[in-house]
PDB file of N, CA and C in Angstrom:
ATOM      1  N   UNK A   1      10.765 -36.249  13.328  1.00  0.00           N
ATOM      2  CA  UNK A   1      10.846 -35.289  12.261  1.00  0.00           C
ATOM      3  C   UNK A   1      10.456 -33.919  12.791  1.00  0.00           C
ATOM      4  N   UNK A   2      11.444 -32.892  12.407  1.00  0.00           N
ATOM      5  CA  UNK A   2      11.312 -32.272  13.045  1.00  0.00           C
ATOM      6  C   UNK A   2       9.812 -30.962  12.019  1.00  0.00           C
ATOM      7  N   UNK A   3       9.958 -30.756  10.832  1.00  0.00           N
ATOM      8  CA  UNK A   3       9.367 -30.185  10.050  1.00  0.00           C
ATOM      9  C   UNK A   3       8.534 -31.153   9.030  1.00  0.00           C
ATOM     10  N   UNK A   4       7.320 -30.974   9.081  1.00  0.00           N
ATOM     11  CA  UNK A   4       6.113 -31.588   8.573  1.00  0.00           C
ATOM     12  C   UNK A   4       5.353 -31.138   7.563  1.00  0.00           C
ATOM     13  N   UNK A   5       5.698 -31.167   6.359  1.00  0.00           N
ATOM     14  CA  UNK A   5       4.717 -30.437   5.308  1.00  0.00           C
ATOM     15  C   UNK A   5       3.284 -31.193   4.877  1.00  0.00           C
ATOM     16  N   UNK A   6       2.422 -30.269   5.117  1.00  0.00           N
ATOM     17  CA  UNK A   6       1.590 -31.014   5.136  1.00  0.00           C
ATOM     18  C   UNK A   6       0.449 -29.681   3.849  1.00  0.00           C
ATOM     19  N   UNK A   7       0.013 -30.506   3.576  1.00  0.00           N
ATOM     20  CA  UNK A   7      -0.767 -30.480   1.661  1.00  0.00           C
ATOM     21  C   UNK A   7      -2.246 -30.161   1.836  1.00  0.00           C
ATOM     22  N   UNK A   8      -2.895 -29.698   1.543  1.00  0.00           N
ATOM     23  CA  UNK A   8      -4.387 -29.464   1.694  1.00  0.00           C
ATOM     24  C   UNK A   8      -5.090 -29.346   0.038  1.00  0.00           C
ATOM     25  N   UNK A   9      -5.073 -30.488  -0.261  1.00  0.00           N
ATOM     26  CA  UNK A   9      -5.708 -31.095  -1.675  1.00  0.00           C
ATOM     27  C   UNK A   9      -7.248 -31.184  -2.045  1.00  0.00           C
ATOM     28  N   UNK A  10      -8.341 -30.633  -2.203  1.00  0.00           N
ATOM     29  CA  UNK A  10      -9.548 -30.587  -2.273  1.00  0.00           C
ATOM     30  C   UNK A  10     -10.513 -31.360  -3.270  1.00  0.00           C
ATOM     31  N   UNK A  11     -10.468 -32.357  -3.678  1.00  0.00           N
ATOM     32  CA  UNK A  11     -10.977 -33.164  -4.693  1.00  0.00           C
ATOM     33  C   UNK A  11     -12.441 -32.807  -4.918  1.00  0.00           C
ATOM     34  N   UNK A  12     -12.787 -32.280  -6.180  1.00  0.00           N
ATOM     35  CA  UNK A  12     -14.152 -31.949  -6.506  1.00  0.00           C
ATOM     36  C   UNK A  12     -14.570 -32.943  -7.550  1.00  0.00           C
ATOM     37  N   UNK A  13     -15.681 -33.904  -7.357  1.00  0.00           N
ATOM     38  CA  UNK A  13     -15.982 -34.917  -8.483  1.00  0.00           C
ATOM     39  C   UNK A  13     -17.491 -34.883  -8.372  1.00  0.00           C
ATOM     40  N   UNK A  14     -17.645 -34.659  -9.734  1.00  0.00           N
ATOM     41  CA  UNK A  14     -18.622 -34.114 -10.505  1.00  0.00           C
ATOM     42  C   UNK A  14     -18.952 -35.226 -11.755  1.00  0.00           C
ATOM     43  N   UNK A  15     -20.293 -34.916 -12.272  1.00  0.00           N
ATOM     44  CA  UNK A  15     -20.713 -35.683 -13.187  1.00  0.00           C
ATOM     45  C   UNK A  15     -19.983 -34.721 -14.559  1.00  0.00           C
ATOM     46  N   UNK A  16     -19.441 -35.736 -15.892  1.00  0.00           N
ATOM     47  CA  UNK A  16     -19.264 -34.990 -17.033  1.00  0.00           C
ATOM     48  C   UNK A  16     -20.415 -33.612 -17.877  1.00  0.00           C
ATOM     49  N   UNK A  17     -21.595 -33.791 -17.643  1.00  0.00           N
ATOM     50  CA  UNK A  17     -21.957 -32.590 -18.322  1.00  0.00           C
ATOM     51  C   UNK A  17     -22.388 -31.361 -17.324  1.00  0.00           C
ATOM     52  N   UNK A  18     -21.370 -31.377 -15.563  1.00  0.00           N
ATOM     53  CA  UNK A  18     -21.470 -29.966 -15.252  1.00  0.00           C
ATOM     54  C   UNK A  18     -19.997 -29.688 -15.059  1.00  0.00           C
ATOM     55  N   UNK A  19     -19.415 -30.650 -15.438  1.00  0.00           N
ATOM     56  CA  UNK A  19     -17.657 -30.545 -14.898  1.00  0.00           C
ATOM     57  C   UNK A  19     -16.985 -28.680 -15.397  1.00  0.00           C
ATOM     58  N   UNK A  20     -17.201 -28.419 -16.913  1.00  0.00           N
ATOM     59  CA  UNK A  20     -17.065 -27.099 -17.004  1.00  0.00           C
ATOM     60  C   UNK A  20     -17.945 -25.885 -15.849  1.00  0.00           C
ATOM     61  N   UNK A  21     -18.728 -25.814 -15.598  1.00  0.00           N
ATOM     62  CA  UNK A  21     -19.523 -25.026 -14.768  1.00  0.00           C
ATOM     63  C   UNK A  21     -18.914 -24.969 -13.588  1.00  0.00           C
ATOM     64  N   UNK A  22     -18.779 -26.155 -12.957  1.00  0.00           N
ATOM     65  CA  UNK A  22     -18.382 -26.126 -11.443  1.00  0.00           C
ATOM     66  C   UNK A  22     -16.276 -25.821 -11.457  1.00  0.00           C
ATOM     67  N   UNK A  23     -15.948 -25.931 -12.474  1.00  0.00           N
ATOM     68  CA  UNK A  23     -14.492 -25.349 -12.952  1.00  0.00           C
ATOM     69  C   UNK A  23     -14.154 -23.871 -12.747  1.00  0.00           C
ATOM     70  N   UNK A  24     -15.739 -23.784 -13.954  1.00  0.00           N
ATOM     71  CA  UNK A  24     -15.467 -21.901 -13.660  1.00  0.00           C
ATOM     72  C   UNK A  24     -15.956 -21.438 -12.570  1.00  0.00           C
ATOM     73  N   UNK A  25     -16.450 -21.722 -11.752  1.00  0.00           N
ATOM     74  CA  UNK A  25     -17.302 -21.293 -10.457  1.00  0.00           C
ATOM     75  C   UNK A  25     -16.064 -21.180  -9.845  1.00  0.00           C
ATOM     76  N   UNK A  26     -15.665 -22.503  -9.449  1.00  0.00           N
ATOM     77  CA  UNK A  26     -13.952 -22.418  -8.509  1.00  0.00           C
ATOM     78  C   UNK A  26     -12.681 -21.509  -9.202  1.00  0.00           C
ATOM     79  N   UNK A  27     -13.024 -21.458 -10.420  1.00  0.00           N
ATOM     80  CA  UNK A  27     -11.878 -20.787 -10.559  1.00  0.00           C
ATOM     81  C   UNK A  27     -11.681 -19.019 -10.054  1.00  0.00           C
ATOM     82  N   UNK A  28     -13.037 -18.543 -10.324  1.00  0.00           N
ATOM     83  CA  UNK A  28     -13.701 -17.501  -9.949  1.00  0.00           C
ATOM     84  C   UNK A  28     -13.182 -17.372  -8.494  1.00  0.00           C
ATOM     85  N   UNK A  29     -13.010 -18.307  -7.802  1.00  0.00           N
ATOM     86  CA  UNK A  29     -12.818 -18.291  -6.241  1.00  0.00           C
ATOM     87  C   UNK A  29     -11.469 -18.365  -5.873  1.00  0.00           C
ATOM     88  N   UNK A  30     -10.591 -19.553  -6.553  1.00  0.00           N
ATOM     89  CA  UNK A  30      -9.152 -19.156  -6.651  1.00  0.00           C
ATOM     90  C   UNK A  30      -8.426 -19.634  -7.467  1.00  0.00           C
ATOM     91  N   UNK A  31      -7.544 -19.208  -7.692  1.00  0.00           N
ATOM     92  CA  UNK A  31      -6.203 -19.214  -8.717  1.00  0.00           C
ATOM     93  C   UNK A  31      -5.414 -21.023  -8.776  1.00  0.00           C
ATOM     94  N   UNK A  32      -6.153 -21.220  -7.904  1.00  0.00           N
ATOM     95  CA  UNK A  32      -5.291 -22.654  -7.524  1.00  0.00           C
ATOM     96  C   UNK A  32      -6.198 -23.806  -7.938  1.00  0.00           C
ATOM     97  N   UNK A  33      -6.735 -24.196  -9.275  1.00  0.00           N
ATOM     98  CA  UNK A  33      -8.140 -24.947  -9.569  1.00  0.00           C
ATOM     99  C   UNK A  33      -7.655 -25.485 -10.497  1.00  0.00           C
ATOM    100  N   UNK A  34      -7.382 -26.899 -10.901  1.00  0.00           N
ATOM    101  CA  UNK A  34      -7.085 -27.529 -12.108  1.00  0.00           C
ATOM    102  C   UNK A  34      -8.123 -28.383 -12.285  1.00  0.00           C
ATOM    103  N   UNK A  35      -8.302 -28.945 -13.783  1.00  0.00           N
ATOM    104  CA  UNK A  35      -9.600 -29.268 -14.763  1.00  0.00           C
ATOM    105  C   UNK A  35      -8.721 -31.201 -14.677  1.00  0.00           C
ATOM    106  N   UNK A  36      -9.561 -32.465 -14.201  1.00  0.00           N
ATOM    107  CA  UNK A  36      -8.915 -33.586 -14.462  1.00  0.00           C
ATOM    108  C   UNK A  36      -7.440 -33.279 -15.003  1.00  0.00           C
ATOM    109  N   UNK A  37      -6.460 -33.161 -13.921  1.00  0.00           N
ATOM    110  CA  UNK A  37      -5.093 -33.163 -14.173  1.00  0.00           C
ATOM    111  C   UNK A  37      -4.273 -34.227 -14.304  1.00  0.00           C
ATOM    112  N   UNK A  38      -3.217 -34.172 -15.376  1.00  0.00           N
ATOM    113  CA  UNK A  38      -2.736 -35.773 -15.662  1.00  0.00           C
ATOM    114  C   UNK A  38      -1.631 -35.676 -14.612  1.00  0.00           C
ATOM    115  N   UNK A  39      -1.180 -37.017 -14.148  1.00  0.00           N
ATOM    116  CA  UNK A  39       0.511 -36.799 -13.903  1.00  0.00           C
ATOM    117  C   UNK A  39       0.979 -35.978 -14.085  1.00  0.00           C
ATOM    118  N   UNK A  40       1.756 -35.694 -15.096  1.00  0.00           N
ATOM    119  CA  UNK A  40       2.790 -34.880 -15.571  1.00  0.00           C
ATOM    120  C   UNK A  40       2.110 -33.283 -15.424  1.00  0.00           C
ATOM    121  N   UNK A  41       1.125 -33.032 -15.035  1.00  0.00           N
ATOM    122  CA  UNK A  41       0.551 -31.594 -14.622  1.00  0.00           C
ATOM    123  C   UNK A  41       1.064 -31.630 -12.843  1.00  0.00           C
ATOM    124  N   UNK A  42       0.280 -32.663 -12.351  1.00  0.00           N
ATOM    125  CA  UNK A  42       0.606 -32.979 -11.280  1.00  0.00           C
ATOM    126  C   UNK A  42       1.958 -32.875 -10.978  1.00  0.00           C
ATOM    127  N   UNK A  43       3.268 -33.216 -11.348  1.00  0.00           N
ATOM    128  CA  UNK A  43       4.410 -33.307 -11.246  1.00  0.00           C
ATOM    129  C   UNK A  43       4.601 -31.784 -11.366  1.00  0.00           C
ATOM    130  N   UNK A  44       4.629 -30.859 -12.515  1.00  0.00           N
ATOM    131  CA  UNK A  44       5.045 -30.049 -12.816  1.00  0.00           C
ATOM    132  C   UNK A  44       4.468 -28.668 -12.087  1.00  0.00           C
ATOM    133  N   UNK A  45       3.289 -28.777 -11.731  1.00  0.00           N
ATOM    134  CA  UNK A  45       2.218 -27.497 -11.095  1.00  0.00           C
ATOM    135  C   UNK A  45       1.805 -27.729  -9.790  1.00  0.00           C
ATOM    136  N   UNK A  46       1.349 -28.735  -9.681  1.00  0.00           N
ATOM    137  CA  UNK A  46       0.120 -28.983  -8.201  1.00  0.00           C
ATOM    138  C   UNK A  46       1.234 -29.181  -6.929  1.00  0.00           C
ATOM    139  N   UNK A  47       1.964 -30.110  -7.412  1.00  0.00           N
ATOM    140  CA  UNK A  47       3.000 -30.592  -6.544  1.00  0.00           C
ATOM    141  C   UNK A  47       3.627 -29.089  -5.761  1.00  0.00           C
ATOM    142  N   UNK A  48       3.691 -27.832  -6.579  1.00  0.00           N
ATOM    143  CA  UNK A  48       4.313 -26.798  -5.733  1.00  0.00           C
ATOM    144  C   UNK A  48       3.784 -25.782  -5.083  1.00  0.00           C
ATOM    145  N   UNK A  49       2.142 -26.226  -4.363  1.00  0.00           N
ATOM    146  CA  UNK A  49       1.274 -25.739  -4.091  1.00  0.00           C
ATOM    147  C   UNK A  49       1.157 -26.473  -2.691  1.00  0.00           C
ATOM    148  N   UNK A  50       0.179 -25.179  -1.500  1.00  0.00           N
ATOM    149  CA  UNK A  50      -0.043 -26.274  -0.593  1.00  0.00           C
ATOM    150  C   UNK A  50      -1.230 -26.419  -0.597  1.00  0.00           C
ATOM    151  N   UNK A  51      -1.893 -25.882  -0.799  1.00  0.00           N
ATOM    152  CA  UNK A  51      -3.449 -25.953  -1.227  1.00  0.00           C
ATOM    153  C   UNK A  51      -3.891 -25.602  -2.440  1.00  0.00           C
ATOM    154  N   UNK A  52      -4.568 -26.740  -3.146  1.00  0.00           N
ATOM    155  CA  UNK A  52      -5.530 -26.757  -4.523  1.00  0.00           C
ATOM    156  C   UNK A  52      -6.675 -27.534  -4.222  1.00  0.00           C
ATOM    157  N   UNK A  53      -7.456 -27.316  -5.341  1.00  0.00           N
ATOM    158  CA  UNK A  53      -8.775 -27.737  -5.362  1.00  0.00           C
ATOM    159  C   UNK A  53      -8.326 -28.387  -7.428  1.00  0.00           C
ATOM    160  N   UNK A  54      -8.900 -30.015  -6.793  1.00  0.00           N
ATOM    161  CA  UNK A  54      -8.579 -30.460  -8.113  1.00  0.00           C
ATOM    162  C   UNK A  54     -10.150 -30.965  -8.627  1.00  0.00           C
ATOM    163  N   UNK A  55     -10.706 -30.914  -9.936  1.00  0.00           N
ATOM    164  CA  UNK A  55     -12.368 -30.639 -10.452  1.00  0.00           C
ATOM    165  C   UNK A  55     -12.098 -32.209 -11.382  1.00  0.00           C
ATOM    166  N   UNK A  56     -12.722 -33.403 -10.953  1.00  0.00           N
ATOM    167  CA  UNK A  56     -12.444 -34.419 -11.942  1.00  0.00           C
ATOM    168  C   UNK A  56     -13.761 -34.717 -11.967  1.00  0.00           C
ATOM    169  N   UNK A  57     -14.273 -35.294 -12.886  1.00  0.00           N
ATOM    170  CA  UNK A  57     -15.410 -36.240 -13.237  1.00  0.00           C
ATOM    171  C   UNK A  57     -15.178 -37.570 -13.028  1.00  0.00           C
ATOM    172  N   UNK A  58     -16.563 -38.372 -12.277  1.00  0.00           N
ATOM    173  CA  UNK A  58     -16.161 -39.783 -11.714  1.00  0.00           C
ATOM    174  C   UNK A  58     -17.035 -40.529 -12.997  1.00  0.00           C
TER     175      UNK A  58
END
């Protein structure tokens, strides 16, 4: 293969009562920060990015 796309995905997992805080902190930092994204966000947004930082609660 001659061309290799390659993705730089940042998984931030956090407990539920700082998940807003550490959202707005990253978002503050960049434009590319989604809040527990479903599929169909995923499909439609993340997917056309090469680097994000995604903020889920475990």
């Amino acid at each position: 293969m001659l061309h290799q796309l390659f993705m730089n995905y940042k998984v931030v997992e956090v407990d539920k009562d700082s998940i807003e805080a550490v959202f707005n902190t990253l978002t503050g930092l960049s434009k590319k920060v989604f809040l527990n994204p479903t599929s169909e966000i995923y499909l439609r947004y993340i997917g056309d990015f090469n680097e994000v930082i995604i903020v889920k609660n475990w």
